[in-house]
Protein backbone atom coordinates (compact mmCIF):
# COMPACT_ATOMS: atom_id res chain seq x y z
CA UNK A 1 33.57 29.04 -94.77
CA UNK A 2 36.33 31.22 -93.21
CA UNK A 3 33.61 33.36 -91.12
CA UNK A 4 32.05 29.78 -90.00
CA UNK A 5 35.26 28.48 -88.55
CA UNK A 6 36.08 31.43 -87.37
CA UNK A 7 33.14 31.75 -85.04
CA UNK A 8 32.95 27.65 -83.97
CA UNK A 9 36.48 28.47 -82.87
CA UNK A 10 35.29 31.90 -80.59
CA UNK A 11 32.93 29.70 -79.34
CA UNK A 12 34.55 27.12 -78.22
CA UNK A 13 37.49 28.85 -76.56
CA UNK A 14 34.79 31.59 -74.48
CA UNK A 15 33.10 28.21 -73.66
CA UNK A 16 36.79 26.62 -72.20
CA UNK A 17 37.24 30.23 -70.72
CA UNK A 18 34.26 30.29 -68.69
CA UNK A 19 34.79 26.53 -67.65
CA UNK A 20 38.31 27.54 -66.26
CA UNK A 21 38.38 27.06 -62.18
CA UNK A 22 40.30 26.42 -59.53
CA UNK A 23 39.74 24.47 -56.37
CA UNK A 24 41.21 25.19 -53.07
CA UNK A 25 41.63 25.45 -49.32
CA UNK A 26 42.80 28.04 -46.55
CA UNK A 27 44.37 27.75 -43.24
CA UNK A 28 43.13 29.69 -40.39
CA UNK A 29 43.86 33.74 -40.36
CA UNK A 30 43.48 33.49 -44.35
CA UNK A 31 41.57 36.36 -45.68
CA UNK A 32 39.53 37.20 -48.70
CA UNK A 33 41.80 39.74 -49.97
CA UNK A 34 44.38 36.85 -50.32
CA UNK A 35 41.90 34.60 -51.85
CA UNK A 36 40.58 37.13 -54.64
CA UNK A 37 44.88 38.14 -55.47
CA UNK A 38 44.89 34.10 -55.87
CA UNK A 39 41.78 33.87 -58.01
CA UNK A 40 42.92 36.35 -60.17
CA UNK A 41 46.11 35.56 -60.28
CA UNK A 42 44.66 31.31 -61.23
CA UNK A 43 41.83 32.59 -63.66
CA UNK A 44 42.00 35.96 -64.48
CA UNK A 45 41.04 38.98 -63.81
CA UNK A 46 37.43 38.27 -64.08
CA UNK A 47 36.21 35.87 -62.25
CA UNK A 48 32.94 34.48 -59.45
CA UNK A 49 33.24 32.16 -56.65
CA UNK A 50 30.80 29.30 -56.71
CA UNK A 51 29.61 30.14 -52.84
CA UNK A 52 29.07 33.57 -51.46
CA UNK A 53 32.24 33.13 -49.51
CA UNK A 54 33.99 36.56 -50.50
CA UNK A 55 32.24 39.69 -52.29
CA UNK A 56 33.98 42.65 -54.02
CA UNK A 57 33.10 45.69 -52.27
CA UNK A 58 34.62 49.43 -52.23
CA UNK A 59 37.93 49.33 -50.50
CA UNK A 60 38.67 45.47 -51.45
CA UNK A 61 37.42 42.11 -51.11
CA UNK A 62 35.86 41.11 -48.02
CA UNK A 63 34.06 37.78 -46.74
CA UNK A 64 34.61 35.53 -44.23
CA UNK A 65 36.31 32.07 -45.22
CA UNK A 66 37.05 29.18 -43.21
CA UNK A 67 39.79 27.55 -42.46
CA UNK A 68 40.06 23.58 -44.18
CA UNK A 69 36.64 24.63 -46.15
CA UNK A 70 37.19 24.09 -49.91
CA UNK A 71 36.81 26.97 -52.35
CA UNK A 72 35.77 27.15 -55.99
CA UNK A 73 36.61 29.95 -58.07
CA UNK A 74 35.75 30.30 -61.92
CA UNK A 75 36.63 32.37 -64.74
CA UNK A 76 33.82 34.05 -66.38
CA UNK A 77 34.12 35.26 -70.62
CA UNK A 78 33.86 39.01 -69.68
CA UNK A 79 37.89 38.92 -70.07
CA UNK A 80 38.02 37.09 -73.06
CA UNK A 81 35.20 39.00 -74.65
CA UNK A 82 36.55 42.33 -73.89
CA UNK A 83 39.91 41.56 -75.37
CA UNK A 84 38.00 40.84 -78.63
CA UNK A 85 36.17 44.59 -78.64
């Protein structure tokens, strides 16, 4: 019974981990760099934006938002899932 609860509780938290975003908007001369520290900083360390606004390349985080243009950015399970290993 212990081993059932145990995973319907694992489940249900990496479910409410991956469903974690955050919503927001930039002013003009905002960069990507700033919005992936945010991101992070909002829903951890691992984490997607819903539109291809800013991609993770070598060097940093580059993209090319606009200003007043809302953003989405969502936490995925890989961080909850590797604390678990």
């Amino acid at each position: 019974m212990f081993a059932f609860l145990s995973l319907l509780f694992f489940a249900a938290t990496a479910t409410a981990t991956a469903n974690t975003c955050t919503t927001f908007q930039v002013a003009a001369g905002t960069g990507c760099a700033w919005m992936c520290s945010y991101c992070a900083a909002k829903v951890g360390p691992s984490y997607y934006f819903t539109t291809d606004v800013c991609t993770y390349e070598a060097g940093g985080c580059v993209g090319n938002p606009q200003a007043g243009a809302e953003y989405t950015c969502c936490a995925t399970n890989a961080g909850f899932l590797d604390y678990y290993k």
